[in-house]
Protein backbone atom coordinates (compact mmCIF):
# COMPACT_ATOMS: atom_id res chain seq x y z
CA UNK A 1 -12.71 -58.56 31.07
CA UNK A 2 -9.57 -57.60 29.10
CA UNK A 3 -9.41 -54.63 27.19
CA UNK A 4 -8.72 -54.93 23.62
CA UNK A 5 -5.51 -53.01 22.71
CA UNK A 6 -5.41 -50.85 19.42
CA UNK A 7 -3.64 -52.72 16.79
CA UNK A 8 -0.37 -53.52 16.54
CA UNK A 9 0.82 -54.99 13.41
CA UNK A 10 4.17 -55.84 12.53
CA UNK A 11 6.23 -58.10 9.90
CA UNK A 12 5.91 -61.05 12.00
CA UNK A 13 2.33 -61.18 12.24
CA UNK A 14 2.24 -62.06 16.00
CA UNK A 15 -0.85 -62.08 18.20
CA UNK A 16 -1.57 -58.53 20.05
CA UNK A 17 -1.35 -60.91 23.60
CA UNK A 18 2.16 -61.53 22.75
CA UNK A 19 2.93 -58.16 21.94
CA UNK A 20 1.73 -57.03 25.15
CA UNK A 21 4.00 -59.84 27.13
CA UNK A 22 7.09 -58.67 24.96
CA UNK A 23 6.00 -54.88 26.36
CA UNK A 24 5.08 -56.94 29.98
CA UNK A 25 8.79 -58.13 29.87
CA UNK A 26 10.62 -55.36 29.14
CA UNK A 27 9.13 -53.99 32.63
CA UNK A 28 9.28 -56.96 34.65
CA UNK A 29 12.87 -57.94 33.50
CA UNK A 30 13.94 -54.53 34.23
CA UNK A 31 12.86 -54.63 38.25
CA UNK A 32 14.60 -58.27 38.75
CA UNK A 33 17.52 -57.19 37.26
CA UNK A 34 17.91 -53.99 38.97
CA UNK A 35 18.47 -56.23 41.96
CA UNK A 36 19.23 -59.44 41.34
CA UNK A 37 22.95 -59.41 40.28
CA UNK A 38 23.91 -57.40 43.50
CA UNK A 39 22.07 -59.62 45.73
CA UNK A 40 25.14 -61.99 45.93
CA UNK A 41 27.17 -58.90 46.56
CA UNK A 42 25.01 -57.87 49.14
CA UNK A 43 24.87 -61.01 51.11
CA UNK A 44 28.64 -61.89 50.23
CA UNK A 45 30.24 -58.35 51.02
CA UNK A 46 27.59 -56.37 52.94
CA UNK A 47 26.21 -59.11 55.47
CA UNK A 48 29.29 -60.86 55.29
CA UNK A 49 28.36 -64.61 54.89
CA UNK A 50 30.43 -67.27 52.68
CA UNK A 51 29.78 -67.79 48.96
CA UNK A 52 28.64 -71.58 50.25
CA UNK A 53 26.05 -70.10 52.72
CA UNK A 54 24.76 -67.42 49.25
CA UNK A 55 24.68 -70.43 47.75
CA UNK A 56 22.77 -72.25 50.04
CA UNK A 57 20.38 -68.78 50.07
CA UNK A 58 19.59 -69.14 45.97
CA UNK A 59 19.39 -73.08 46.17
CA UNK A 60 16.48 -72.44 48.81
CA UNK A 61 14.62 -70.16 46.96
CA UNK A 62 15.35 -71.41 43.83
CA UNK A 63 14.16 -74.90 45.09
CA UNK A 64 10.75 -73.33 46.34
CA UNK A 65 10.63 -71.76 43.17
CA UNK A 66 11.20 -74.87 40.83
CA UNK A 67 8.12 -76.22 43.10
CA UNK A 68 5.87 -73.46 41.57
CA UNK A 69 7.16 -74.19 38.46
CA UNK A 70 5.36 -77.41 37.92
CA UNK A 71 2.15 -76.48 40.32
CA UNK A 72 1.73 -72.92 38.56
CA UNK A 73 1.88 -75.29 35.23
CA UNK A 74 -0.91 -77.04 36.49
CA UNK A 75 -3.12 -74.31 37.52
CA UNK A 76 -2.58 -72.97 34.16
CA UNK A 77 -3.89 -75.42 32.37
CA UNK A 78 -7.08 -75.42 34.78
CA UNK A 79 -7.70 -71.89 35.67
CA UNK A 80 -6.21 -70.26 32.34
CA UNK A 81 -2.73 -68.47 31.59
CA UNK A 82 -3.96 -65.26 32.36
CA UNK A 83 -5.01 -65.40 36.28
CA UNK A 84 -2.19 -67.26 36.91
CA UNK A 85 -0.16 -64.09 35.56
CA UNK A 86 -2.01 -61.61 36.82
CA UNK A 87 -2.09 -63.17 40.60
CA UNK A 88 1.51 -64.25 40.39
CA UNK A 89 3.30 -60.96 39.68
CA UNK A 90 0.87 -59.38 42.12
CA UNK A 91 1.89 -61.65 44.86
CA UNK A 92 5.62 -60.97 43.81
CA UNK A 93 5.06 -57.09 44.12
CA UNK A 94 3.96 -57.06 47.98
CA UNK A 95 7.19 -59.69 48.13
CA UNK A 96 9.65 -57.22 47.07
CA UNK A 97 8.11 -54.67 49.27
CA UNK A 98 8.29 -56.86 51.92
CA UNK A 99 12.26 -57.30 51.04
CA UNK A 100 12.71 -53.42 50.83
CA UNK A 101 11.04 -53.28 54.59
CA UNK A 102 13.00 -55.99 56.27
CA UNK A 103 16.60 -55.26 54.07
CA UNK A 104 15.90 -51.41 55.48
CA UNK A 105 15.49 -53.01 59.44
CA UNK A 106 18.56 -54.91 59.23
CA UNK A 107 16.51 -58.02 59.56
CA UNK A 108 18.91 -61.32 59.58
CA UNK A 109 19.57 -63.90 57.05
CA UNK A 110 16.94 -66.05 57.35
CA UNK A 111 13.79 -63.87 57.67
CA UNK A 112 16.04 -62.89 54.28
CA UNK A 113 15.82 -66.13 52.62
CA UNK A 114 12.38 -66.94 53.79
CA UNK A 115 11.44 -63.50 52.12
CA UNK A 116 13.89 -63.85 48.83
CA UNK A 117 12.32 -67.86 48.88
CA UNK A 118 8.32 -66.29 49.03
CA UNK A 119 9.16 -63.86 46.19
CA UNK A 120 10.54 -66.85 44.17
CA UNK A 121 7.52 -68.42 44.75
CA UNK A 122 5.26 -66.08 43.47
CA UNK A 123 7.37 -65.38 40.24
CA UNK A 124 7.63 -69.01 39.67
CA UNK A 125 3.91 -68.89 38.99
CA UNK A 126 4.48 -66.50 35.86
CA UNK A 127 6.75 -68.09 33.20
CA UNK A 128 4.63 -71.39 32.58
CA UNK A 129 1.77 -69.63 32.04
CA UNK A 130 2.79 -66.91 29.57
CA UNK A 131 5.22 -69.75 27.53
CA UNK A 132 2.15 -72.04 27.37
CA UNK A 133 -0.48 -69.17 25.94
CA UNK A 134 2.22 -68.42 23.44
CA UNK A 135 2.09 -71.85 22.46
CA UNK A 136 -1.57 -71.66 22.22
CA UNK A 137 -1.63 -68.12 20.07
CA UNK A 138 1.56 -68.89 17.99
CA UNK A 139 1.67 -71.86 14.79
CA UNK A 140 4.54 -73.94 14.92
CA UNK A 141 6.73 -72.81 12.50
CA UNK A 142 6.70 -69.24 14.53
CA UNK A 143 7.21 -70.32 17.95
CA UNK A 144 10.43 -69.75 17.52
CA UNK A 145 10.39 -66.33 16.75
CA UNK A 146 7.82 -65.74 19.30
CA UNK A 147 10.06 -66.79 22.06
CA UNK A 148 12.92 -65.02 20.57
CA UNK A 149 10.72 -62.15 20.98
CA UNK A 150 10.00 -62.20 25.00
CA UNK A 151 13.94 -62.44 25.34
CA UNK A 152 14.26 -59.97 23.31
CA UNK A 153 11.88 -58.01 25.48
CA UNK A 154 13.50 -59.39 28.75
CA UNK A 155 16.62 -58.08 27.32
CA UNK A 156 15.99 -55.07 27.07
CA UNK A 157 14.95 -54.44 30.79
CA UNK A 158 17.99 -57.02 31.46
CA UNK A 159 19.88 -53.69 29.78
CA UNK A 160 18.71 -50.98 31.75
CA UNK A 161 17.91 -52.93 35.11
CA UNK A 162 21.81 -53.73 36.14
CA UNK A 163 22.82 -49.93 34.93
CA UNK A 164 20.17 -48.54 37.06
CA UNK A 165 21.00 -51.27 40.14
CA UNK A 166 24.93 -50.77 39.87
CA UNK A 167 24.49 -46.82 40.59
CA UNK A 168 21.80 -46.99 43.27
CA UNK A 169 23.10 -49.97 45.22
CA UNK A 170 26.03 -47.60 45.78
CA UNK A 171 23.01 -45.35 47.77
CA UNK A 172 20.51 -47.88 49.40
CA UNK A 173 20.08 -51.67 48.44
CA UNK A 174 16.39 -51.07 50.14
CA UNK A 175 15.38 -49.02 47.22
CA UNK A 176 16.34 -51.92 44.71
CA UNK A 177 13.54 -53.69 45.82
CA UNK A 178 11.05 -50.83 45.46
CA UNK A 179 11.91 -50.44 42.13
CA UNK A 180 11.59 -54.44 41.80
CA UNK A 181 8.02 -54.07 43.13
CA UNK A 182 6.78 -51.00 41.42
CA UNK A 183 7.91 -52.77 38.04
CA UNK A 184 6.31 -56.33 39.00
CA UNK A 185 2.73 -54.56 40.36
CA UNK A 186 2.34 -52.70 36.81
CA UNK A 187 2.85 -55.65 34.93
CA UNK A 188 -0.02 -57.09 37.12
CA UNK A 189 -2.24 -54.28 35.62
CA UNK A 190 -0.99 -54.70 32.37
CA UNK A 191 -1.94 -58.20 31.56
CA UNK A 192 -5.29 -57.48 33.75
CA UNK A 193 -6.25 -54.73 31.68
CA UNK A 194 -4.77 -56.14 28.04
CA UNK A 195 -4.43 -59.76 27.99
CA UNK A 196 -7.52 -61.97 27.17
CA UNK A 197 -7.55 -65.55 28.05
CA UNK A 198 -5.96 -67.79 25.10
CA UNK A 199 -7.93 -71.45 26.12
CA UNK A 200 -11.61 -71.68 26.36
CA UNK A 201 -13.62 -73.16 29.04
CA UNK A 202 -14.05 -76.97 27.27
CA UNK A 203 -10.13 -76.85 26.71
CA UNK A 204 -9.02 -76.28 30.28
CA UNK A 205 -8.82 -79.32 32.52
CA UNK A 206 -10.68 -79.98 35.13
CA UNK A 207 -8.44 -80.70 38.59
CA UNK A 208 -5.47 -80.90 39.63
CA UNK A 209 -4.34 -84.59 39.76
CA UNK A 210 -1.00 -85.90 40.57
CA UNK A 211 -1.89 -89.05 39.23
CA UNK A 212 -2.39 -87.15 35.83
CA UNK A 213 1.27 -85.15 36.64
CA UNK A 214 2.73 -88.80 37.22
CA UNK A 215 1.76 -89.80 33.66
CA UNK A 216 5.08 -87.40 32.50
CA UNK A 217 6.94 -90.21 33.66
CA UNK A 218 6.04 -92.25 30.81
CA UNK A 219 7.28 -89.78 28.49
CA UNK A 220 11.15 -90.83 28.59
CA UNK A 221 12.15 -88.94 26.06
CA UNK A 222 11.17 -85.55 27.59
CA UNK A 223 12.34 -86.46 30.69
CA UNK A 224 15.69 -87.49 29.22
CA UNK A 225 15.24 -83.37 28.29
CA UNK A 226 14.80 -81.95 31.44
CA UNK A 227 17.44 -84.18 33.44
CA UNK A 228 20.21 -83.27 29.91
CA UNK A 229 19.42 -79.85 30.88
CA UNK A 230 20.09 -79.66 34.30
CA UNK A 231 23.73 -79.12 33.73
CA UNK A 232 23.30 -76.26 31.28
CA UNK A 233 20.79 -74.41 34.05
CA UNK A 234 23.37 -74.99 36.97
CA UNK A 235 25.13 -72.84 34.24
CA UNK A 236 22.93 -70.29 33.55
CA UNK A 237 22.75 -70.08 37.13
CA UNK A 238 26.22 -68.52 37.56
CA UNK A 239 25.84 -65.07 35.96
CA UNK A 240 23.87 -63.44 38.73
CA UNK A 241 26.06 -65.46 41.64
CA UNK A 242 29.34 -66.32 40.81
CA UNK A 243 29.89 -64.58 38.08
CA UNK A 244 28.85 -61.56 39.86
CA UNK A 245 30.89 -62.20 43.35
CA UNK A 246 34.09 -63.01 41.35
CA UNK A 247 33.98 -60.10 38.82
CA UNK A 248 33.73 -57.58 41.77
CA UNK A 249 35.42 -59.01 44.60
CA UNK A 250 38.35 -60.75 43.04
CA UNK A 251 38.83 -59.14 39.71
CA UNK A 252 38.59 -55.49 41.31
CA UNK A 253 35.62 -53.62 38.60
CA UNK A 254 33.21 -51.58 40.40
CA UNK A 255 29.64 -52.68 40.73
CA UNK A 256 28.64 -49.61 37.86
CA UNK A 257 31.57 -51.60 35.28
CA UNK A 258 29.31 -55.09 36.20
CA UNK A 259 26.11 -53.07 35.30
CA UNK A 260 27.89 -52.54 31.87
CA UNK A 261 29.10 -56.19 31.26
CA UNK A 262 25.15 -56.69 31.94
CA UNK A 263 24.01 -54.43 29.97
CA UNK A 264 26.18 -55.97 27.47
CA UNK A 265 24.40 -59.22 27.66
CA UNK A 266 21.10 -57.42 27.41
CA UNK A 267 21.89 -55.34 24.23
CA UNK A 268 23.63 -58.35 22.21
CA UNK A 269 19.47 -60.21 22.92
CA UNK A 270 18.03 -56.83 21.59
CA UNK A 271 20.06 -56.89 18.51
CA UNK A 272 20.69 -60.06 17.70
CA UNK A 273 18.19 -62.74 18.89
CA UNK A 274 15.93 -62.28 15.82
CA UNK A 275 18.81 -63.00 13.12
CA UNK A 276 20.10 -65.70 15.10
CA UNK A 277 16.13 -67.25 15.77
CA UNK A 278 16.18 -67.24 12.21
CA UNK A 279 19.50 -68.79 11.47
CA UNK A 280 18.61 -71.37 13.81
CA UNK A 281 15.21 -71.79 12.36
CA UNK A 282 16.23 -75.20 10.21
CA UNK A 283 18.17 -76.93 11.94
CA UNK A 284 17.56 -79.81 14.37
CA UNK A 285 16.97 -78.30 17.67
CA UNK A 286 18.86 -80.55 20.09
CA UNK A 287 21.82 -79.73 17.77
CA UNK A 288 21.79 -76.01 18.27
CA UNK A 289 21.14 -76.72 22.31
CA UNK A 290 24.53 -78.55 22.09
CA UNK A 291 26.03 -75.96 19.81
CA UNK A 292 24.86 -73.33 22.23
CA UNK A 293 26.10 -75.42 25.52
CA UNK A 294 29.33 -75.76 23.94
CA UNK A 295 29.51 -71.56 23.75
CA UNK A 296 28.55 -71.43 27.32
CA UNK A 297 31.08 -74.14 28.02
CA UNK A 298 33.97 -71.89 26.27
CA UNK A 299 32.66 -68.45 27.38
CA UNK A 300 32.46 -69.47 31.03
CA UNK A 301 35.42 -71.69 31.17
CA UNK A 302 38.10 -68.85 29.93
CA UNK A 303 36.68 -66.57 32.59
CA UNK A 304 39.24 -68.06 34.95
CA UNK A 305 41.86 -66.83 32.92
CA UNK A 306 40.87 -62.89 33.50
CA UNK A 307 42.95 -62.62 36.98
CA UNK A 308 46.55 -63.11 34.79
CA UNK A 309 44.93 -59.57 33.12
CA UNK A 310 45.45 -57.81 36.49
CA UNK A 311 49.52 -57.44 35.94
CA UNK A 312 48.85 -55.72 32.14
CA UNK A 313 49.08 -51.70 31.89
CA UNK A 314 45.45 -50.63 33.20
CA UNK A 315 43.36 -49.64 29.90
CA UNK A 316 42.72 -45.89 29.71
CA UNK A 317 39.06 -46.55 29.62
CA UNK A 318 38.15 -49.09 32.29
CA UNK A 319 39.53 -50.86 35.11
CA UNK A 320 41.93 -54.10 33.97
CA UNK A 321 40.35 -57.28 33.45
CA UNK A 322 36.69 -56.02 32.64
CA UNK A 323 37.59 -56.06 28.68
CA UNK A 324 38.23 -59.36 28.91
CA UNK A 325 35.14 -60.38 30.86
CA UNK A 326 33.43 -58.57 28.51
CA UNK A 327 34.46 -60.65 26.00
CA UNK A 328 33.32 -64.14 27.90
CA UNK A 329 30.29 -62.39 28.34
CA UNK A 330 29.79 -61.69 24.58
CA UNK A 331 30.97 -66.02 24.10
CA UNK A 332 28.10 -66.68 26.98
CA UNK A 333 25.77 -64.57 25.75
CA UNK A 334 25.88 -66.24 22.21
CA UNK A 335 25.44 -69.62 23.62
CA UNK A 336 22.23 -68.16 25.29
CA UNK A 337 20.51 -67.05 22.32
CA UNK A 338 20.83 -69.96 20.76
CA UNK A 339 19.96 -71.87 23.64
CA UNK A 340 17.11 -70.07 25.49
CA UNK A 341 14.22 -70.10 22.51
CA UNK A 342 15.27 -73.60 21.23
CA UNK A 343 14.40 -75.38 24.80
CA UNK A 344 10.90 -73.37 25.15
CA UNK A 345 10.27 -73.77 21.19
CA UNK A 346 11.07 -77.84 21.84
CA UNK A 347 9.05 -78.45 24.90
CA UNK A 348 6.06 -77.23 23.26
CA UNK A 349 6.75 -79.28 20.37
CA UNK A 350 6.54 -81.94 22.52
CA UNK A 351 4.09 -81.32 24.64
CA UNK A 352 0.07 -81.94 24.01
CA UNK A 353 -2.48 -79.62 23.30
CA UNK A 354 -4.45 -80.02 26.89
CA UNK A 355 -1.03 -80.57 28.88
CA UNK A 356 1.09 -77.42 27.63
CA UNK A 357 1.12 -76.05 30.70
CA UNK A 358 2.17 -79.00 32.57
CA UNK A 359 5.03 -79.29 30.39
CA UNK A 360 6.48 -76.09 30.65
CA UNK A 361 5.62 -75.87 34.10
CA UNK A 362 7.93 -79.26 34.67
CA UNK A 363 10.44 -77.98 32.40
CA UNK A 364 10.23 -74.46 34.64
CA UNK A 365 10.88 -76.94 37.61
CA UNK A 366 13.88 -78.59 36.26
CA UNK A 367 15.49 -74.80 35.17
CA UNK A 368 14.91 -73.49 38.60
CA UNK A 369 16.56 -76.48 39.82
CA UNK A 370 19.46 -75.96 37.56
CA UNK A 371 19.62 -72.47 38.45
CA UNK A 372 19.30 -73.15 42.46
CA UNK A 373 22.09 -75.91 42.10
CA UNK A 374 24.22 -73.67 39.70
CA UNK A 375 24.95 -70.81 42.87
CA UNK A 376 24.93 -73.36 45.08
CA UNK A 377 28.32 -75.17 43.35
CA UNK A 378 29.47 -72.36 42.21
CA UNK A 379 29.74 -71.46 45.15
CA UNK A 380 31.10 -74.23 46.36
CA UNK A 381 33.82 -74.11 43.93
CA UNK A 382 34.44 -70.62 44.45
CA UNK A 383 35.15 -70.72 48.60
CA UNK A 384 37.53 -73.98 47.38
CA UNK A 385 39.60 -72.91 44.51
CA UNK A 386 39.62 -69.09 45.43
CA UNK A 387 43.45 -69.22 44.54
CA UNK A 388 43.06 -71.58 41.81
CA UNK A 389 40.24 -69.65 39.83
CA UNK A 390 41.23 -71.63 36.27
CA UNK A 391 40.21 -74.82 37.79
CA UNK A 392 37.03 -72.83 39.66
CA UNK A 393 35.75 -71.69 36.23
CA UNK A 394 36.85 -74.62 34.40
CA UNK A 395 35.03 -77.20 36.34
CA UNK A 396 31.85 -74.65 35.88
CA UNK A 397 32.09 -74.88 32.38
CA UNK A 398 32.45 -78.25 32.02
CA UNK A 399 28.78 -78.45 32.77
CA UNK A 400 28.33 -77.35 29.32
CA UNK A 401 30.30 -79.81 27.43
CA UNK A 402 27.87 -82.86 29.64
CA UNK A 403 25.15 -80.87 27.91
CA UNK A 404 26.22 -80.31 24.75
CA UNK A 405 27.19 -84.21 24.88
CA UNK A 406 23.54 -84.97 26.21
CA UNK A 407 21.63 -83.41 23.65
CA UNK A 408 23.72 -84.76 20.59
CA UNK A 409 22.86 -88.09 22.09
CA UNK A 410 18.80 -87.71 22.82
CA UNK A 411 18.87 -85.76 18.62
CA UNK A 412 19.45 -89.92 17.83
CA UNK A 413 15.76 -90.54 19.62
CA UNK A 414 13.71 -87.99 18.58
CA UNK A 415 11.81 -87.89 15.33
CA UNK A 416 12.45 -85.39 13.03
CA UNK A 417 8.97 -84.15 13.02
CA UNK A 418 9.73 -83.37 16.71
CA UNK A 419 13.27 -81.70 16.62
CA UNK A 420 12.53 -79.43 13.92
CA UNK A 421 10.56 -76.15 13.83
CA UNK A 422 9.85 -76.21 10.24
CA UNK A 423 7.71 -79.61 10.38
CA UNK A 424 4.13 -79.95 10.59
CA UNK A 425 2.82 -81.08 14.11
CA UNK A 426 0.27 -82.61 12.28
């Protein structure tokens, strides 16, 4: 049984279970990201394989992940948000220790992936569950907010993770994973010991059926959704791959400098996702995901443009080029603000009462797809245009303007009632 927290009130009048998550996030966040942005460098520059073949590594695990998307959906719906959360960041703890064990033994790639692919598994389990019981705690016309809030709390671990990562992957890449699991196993305890169950016994459904899970195919304008935002995933998908790989390998910064342009990202979320939740707040929402797609679209694309910087004077306070990337990532990381609470806050606008978790855990399935095919032709791109990085970078962001394009056209389908936060569900 979960213990009940003192209170915690604030302005925004949010349930203490979401609280908790926000504090849940800020931990978990921080392990992934202490060693997810340097596992491209460490397959690409320590092991020595081809972008294609990291790419090929993420798209696996990424793939098996997008799989536990939709069945960790499921079980959420039947066996309630909080087991599922509580087993899945569990499993995802002895995962990273296993990577720590085998990364230490010099195992090769593919007892790597298989690992990496297991670990993705586990996590895939988590982010269903905890966007559906926010659905269920949080009214409408705060969703918003509320999901604002975990990213905000993602963010800040997002901050400290890559600055913490960029110094110690300089010592042992082993250790990276420790850290990953330590952080992972206490949010385990944390929602074990804090977070009650948000559906009761009559609301959860009964069995898994895939006849049931088939019935999504009916709804064609949420599927029209997911496949719209493939493109803008394969985007998202860059930052911790490509992005990464090209920042340190062909524009010259130092792994620390990427921990920066990170933290960067991390500390615009902490700052500035509330005002811009708000801003956002009345608008139609598949307007601001194209708005947002476009900003990706522009921050990525001009990223191709940051080798020309390497013939300036070098700055007096960092290495050339990393100014400027810091600038794309302050364009990208605008475009994700607006983006990132806007899809979660319109899937559960869409989605039924008794079927929330089913639709997040399909929209989890079509993200992790996005973000496994994102590495995977990035990479692609970046092994064929490696002296042509304008094209590379351009023909990456161009995923954003299909996007941007897509959503403008499904705004024409849906109801108002549907795209906006501030009507009624009814």
């Amino acid at each position: 049984m979960a213990i009940r927290l003192p209170s915690l009130r604030s302005h925004e009048g949010f349930d203490r279970r979401v609280w908790t998550l926000f504090y849940g996030r800020i931990i978990s966040s921080l392990g992934f990201s202490v060693v997810m942005p340097f596992l491209s460098i460490y397959l690409h520059v320590e092991m020595g394989i081809s972008m294609t073949a990291v790419g090929v590594v993420l798209l696996i695990s990424a793939v098996v992940g997008a799989l536990g998307q939709i069945v960790g959906g499921e079980l959420a719906d039947i066996i309630g948000r909080r087991k599922i959360m509580i087993i899945a960041m569990a499993a995802r703890c002895m995962m990273f220790l296993g990577l720590a064990y085998v990364i230490s033994g010099g195992a090769d790639i593919l007892v790597i992936t298989i690992m990496i692919s297991m670990s993705s598994l586990a996590g895939s389990f988590f982010e269903p569950a905890t966007n559906a019981l926010v659905a269920d705690v949080v009214e409408p016309k705060k969703r918003l907010e509320a999901y604002g809030l975990l990213r905000i709390g993602g963010n800040v671990g997002w901050t400290l993770g890559p600055l913490l990562g960029g110094l110690l992957s300089m010592i042992s890449y082993p250790f990276l994973f420790i850290i990953s699991a330590a952080a992972t196993g206490t949010v385990s305890v944390i929602v074990f010991l804090f977070v009650a169950e948000s559906i009761s016994a009559g609301s959860k459904r009964q069995k898994l059926s895939l006849r049931d899970l088939g019935r999504l195919k009916d709804d064609h304008r949420f599927l029209a959704f997911c496949m719209i935002s493939v493109p803008l995933f394969m985007m998202f998908g860059q930052m911790a791959s490509s992005y990464a790989v090209f920042s340190t390998d062909v524009i010259g910064i130092s792994n620390a400098e990427l921990g920066y342009l990170y933290a960067l990202n991390g500390l615009m979320v902490v700052f500035m996702q509330f005002p811009i939740s708000r801003s956002i707040n009345h608008y139609r929402m598949t307007r601001v995901m194209a708005a947002g797609s476009l900003l990706y679209a522009m921050g990525y694309g001009l990223v191709g443009l940051t080798p020309g910087l390497g013939e300036a004077p070098p700055s007096w306070f960092y290495s050339p080029g990393f100014l400027y990337l810091a600038v794309c990532m302050f364009v990208v990381t605008l475009g994700e603000m607006v983006v990132s609470p806007s899809s979660m806050t319109l899937v559960a606008k869409m989605s039924p009462e008794r079927e929330r978790g089913r639709y997040q855990g399909m929209y989890g399935l079509v993200s992790n797809f996005g973000f496994s095919a994102g590495p995977f032709f990035g990479g692609l791109l970046y092994d064929r245009f490696t002296g042509d990085p304008v094209l590379m970078w351009l023909g990456i962001g161009s995923f954003g303007l299909i996007a941007a394009l897509g959503f403008l056209g499904l705004g024409r389908t849906l109801p108002q009632k549907t795209d906006r936060i501030d009507e009624n569900d009814g």
